[in-house]
N, C-alpha and C. Protein backbone atom coordinates (compact mmCIF):
# COMPACT_ATOMS: atom_id res chain seq x y z
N UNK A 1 0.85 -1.18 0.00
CA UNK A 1 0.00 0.00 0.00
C UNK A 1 0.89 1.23 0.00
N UNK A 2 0.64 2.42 -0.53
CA UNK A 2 1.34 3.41 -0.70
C UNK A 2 0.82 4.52 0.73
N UNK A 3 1.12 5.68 0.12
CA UNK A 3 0.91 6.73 1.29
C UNK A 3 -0.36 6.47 1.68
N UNK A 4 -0.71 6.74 2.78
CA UNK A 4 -1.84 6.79 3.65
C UNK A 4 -1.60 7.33 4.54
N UNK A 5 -1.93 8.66 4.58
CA UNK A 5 -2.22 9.72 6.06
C UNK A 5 -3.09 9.72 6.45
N UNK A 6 -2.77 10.09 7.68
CA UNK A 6 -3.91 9.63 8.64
C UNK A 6 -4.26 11.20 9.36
N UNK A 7 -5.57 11.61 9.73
CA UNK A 7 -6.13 12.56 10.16
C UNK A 7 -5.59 12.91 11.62
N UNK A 8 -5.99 13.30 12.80
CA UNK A 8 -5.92 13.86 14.19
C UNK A 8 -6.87 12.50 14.69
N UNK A 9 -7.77 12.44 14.04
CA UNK A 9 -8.46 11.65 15.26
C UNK A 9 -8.37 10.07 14.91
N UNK A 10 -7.87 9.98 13.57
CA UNK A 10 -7.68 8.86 13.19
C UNK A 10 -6.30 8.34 14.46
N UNK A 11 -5.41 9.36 14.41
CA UNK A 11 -4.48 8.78 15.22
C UNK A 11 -4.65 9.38 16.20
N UNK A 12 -5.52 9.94 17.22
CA UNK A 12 -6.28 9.92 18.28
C UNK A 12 -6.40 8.20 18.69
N UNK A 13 -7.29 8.22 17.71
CA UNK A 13 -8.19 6.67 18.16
C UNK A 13 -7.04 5.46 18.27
N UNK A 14 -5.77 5.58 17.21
CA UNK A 14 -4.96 4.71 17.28
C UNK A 14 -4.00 4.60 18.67
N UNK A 15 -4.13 5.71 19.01
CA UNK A 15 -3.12 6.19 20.80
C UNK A 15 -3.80 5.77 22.06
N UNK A 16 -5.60 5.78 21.66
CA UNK A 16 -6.01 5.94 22.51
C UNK A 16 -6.33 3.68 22.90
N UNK A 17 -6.63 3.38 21.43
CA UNK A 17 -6.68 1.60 21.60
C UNK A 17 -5.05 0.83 22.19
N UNK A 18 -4.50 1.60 21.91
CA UNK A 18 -3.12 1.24 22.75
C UNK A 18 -2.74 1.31 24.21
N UNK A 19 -3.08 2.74 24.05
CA UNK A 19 -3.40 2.58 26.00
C UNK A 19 -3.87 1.73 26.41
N UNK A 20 -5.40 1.38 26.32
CA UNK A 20 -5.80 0.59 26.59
C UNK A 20 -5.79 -0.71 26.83
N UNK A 21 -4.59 -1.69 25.37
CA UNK A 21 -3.67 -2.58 25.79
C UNK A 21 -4.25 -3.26 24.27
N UNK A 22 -5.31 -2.67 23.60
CA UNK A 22 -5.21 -3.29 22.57
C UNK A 22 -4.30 -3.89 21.78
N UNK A 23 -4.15 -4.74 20.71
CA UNK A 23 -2.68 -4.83 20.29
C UNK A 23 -2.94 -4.35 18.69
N UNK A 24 -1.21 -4.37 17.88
CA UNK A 24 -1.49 -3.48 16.90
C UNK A 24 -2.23 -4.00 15.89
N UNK A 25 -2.71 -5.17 15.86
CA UNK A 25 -3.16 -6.26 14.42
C UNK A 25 -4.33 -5.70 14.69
N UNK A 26 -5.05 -5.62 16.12
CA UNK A 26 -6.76 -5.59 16.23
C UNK A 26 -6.54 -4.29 16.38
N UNK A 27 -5.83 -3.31 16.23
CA UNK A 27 -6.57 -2.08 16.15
C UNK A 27 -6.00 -1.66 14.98
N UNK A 28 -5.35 -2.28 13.87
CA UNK A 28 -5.30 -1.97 12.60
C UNK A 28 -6.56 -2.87 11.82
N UNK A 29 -7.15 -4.03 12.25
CA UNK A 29 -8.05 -4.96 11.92
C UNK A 29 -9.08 -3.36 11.76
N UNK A 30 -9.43 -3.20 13.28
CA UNK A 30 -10.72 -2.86 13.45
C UNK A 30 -10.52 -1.09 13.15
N UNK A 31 -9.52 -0.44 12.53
CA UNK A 31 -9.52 0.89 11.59
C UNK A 31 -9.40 0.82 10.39
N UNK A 32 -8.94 -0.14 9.59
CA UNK A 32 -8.75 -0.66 8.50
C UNK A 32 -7.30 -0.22 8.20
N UNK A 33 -6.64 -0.23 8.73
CA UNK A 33 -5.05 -0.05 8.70
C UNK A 33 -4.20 -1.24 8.35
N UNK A 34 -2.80 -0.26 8.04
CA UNK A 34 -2.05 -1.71 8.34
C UNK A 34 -1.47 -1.98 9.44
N UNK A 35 -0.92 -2.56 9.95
CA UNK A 35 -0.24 -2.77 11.21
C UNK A 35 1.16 -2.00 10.93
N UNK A 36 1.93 -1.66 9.93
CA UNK A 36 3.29 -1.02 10.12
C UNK A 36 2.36 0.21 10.53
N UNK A 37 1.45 1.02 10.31
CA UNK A 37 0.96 2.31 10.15
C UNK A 37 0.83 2.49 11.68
N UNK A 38 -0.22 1.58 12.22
CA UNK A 38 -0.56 1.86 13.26
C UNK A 38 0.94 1.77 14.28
N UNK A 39 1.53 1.06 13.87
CA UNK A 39 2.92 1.09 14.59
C UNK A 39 3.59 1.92 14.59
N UNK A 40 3.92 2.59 13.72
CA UNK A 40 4.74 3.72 13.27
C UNK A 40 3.94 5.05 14.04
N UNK A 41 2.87 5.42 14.52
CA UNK A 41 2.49 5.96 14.90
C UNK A 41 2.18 6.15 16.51
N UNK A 42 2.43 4.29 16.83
CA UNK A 42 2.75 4.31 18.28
C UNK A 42 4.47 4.21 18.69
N UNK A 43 5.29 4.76 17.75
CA UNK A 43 6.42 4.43 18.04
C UNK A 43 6.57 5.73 18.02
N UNK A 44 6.00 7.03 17.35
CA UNK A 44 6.00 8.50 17.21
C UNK A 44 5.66 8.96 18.96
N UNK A 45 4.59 8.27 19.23
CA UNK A 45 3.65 8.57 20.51
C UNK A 45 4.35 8.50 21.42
N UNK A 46 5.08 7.29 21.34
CA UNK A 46 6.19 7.17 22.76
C UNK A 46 7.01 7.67 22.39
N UNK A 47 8.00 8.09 21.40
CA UNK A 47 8.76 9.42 21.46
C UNK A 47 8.40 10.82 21.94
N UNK A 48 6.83 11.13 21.92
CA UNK A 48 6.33 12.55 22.20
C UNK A 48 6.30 12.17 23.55
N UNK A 49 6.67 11.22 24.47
CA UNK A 49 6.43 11.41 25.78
C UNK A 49 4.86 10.66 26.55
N UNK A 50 3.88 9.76 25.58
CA UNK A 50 3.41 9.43 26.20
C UNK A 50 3.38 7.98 25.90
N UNK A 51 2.99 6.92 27.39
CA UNK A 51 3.01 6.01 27.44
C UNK A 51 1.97 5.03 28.41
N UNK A 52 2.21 4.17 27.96
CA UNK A 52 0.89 3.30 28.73
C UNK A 52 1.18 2.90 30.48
N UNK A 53 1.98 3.47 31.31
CA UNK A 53 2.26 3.57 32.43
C UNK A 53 1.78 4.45 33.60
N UNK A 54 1.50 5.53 32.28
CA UNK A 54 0.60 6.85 32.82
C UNK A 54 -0.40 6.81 32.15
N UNK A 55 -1.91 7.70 33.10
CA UNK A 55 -3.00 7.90 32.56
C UNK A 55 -2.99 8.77 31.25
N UNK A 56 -4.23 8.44 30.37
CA UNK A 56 -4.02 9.25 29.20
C UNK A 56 -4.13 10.42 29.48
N UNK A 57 -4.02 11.49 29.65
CA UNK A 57 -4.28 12.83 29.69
C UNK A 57 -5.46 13.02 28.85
N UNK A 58 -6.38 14.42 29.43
CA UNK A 58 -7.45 14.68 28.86
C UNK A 58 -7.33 14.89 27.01
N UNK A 59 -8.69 14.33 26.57
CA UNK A 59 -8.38 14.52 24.78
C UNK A 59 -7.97 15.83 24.11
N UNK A 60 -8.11 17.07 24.80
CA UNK A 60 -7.83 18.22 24.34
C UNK A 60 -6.31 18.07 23.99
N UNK A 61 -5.73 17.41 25.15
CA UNK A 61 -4.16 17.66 25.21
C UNK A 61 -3.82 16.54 24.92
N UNK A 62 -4.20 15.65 24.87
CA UNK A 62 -3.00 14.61 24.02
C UNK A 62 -4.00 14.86 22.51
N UNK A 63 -4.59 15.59 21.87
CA UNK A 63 -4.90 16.03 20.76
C UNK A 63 -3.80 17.08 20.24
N UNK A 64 -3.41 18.04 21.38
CA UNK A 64 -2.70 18.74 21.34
C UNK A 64 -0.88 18.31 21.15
N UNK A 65 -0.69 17.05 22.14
CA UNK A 65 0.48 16.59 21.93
C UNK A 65 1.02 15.57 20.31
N UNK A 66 -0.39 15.59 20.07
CA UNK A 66 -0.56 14.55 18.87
C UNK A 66 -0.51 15.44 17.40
N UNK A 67 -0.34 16.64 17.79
CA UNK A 67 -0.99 17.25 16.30
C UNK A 67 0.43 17.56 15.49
N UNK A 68 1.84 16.72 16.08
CA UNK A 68 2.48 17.23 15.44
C UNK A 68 2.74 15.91 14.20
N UNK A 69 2.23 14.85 14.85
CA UNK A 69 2.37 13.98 14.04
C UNK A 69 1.43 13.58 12.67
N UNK A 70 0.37 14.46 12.41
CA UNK A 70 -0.46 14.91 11.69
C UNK A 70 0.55 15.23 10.22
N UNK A 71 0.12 14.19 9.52
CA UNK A 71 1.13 14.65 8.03
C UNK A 71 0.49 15.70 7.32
N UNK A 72 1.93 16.81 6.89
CA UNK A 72 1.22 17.67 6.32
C UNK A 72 0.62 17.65 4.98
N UNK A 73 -0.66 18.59 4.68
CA UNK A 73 -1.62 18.47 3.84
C UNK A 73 -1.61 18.17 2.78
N UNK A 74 -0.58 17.75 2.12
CA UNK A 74 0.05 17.27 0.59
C UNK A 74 1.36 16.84 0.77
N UNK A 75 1.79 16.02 -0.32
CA UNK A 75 3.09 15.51 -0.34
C UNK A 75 3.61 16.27 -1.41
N UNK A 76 5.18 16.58 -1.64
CA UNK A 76 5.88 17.67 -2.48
C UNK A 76 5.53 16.84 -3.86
N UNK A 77 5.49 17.85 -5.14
CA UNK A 77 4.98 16.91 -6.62
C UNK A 77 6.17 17.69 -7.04
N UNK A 78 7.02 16.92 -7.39
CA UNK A 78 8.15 17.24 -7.85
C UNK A 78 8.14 17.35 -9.33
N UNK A 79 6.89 16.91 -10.09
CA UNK A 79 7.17 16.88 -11.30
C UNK A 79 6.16 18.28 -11.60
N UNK A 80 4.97 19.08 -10.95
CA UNK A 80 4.22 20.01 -10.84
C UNK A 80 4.92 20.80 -10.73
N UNK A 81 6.37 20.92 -9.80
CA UNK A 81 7.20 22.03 -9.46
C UNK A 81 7.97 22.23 -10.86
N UNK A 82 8.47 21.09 -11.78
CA UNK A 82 9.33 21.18 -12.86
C UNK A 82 8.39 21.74 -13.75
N UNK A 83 6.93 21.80 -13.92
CA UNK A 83 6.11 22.36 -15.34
C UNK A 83 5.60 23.49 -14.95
N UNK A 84 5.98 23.89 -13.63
CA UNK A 84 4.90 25.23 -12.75
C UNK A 84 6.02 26.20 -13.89
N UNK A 85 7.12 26.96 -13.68
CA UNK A 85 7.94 27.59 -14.12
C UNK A 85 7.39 28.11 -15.71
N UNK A 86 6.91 26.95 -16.62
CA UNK A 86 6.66 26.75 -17.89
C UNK A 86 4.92 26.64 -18.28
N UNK A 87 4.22 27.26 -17.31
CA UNK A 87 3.03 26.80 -17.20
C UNK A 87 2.15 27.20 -18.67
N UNK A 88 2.42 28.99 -18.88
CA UNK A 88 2.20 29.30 -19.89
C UNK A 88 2.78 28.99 -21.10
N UNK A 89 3.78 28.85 -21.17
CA UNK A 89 4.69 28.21 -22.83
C UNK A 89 3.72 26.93 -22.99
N UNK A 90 3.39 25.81 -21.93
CA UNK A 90 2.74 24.88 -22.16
C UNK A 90 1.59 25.09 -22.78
N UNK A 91 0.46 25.94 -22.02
CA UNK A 91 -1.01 26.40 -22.56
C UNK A 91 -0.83 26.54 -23.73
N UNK A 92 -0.38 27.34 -23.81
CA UNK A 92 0.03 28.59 -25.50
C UNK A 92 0.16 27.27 -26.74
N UNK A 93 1.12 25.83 -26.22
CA UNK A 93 0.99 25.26 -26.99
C UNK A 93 -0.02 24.41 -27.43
N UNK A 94 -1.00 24.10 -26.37
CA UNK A 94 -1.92 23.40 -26.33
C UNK A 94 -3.05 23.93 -27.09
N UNK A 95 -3.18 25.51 -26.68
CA UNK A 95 -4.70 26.05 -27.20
C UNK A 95 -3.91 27.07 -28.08
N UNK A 96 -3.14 26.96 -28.73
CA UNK A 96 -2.97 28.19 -30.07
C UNK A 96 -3.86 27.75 -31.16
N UNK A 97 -4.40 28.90 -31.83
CA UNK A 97 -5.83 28.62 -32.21
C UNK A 97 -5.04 28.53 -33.65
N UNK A 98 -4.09 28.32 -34.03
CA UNK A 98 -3.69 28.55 -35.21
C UNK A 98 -3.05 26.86 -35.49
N UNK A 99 -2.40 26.44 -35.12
CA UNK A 99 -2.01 24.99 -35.17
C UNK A 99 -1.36 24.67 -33.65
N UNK A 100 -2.69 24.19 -32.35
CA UNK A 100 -2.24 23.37 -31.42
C UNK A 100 -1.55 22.09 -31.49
N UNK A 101 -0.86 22.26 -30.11
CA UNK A 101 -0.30 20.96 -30.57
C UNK A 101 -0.97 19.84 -29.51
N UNK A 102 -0.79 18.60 -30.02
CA UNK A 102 -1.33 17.42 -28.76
C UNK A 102 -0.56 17.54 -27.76
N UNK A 103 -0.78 16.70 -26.60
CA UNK A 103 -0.63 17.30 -25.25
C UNK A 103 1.01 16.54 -25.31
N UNK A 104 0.96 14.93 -26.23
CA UNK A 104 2.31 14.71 -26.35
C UNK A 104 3.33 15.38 -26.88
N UNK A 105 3.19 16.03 -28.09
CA UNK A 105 4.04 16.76 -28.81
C UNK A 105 4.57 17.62 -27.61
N UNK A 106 3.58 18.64 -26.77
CA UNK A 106 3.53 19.66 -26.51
C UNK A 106 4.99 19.60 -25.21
N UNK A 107 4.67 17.75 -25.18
CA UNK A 107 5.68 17.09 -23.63
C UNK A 107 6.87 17.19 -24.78
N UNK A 108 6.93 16.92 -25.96
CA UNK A 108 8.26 16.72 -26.55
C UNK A 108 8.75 17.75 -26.81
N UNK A 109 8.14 18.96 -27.11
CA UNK A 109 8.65 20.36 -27.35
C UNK A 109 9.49 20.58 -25.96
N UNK A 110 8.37 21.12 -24.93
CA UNK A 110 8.82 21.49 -23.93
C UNK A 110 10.61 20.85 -23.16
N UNK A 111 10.56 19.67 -23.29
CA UNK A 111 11.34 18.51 -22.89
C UNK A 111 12.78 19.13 -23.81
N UNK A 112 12.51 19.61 -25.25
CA UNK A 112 13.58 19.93 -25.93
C UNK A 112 13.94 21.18 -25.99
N UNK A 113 13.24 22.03 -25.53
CA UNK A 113 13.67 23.78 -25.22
C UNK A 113 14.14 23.48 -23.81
N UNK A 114 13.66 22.76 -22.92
CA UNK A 114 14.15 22.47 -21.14
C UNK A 114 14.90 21.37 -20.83
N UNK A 115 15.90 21.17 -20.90
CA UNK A 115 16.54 19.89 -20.74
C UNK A 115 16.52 19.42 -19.15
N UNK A 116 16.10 20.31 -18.56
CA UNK A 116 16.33 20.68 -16.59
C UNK A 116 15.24 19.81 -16.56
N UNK A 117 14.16 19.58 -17.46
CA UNK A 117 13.05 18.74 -17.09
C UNK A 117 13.10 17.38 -16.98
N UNK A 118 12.87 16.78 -16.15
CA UNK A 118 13.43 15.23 -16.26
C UNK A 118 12.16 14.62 -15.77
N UNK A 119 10.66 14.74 -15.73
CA UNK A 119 9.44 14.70 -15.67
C UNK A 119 8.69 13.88 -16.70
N UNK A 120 7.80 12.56 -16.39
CA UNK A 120 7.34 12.04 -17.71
C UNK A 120 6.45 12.81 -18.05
N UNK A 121 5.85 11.98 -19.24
CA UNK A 121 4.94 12.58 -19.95
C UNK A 121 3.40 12.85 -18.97
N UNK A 122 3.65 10.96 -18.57
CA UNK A 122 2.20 10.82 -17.49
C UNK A 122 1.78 12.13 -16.74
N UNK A 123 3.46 12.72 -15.79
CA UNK A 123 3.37 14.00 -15.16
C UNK A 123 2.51 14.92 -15.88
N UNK A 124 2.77 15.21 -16.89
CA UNK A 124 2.47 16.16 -17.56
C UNK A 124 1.05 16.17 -17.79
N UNK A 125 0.01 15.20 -18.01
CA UNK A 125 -1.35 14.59 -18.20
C UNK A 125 -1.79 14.89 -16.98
N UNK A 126 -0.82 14.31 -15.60
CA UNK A 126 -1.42 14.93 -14.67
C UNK A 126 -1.61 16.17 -14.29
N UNK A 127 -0.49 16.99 -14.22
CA UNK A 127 -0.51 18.65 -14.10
C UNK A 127 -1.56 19.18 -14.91
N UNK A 128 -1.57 19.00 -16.38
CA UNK A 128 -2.90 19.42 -17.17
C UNK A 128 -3.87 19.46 -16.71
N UNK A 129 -3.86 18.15 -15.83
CA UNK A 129 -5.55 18.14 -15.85
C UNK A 129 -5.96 18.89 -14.94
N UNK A 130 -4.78 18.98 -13.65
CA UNK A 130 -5.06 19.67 -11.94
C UNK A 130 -5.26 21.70 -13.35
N UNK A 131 -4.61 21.56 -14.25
CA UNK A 131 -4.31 23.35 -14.89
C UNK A 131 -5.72 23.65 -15.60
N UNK A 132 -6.06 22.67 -16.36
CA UNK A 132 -7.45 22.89 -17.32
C UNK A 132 -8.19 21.78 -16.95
N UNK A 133 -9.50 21.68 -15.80
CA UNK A 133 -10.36 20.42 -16.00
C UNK A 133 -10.76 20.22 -16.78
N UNK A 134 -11.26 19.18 -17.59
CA UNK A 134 -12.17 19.06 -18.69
C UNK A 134 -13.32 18.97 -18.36
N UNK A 135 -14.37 19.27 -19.48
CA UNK A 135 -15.52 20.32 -19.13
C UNK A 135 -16.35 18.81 -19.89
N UNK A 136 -17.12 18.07 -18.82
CA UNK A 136 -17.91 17.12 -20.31
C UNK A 136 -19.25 17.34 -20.60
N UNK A 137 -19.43 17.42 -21.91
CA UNK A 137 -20.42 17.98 -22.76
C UNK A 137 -21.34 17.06 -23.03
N UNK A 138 -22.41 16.52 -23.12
CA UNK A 138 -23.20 15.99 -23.89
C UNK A 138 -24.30 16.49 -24.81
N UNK A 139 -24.88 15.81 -25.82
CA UNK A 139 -25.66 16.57 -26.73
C UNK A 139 -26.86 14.88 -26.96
N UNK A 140 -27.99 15.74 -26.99
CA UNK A 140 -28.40 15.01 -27.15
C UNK A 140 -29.39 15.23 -28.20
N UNK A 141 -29.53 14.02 -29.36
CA UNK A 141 -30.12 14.35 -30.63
C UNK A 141 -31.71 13.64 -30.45
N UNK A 142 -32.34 14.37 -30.74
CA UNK A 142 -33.79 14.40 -30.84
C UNK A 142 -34.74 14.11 -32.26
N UNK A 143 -34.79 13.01 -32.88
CA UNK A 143 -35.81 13.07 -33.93
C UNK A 143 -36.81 12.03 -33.85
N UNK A 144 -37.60 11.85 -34.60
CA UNK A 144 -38.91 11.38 -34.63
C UNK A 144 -38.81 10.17 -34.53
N UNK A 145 -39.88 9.46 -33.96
CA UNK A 145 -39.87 7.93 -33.31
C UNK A 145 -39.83 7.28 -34.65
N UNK A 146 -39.41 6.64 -35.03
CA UNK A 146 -39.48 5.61 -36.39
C UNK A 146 -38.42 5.87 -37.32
N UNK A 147 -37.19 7.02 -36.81
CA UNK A 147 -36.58 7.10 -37.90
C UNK A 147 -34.72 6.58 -37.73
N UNK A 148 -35.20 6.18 -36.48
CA UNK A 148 -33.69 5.07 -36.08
C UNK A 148 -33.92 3.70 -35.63
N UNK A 149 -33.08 3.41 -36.09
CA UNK A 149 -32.77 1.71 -35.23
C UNK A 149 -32.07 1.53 -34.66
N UNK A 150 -32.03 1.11 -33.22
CA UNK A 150 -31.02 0.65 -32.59
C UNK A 150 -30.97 -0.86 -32.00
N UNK A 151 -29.54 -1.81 -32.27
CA UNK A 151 -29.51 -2.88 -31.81
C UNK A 151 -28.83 -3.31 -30.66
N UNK A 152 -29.30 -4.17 -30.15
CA UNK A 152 -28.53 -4.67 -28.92
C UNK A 152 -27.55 -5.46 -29.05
């Protein structure tokens, strides 16, 4: 399994089934975790100073002691940071109303004016899409009962 962060109370609840004496399989069973996760997070806990020897402290404050372990709100996109710089040269190539180019070309241009870019293409599909959502359209055609067939 890849990244999985976990909220405040998610690892609230994981600090708090430990105290208690739960162990890490049944309280990764019963959060839907894995067991390195929930571990890794009681191995953070007893570094911040708390432990199952002492009472838990009220939830305000071990909320409070807990919030540093709270991952922050995104992980770095290293390949978003390499096309941010170039954002417009990219557009310009995409929507020039005179001869655009496809979104691949547009990765092969860019790639050959920037050699600093070392970013796939995929990146690039992704950044697009977070830069221009696509807008989906439907149309729907209307004519008189008897003048299509359709088969199954």
């Amino acid at each position: 399994m890849g990244y999985n962060p976990q909220g405040l109370m998610n690892i609230y609840e994981i600090i708090r089934r430990w105290h208690q004496g739960h162990t890490i399989s049944g309280t990764a069973r019963a959060l839907s975790l894995d067991r390195k996760t929930v571990r890794g997070y009681i191995k953070q806990a007893r570094d911040a100073g708390l432990s199952r020897d002492r009472p838990l402290d009220e939830e305000p404050k071990v909320l409070a002691a807990l919030q540093r372990l709270v991952p922050a709100d995104e992980r770095p996109r290293p390949a978003a940071e390499q096309f941010a710089p170039h954002r417009e040269e990219i557009l310009l190539l995409l929507d020039d109303p005179n001869d655009p180019l496809t979104l691949k070309s547009s990765w092969e241009v860019i790639r050959h004016r920037h050699p600093e870019i070392t970013a796939s293409y995929s990146s690039l599909k992704r950044v697009v899409r977070q830069w221009k959502p696509r807008k989906k359209s439907t149309w729907r055609h209307e004519i008189e009962p008897g003048l299509q067939i359709q088969v199954d």
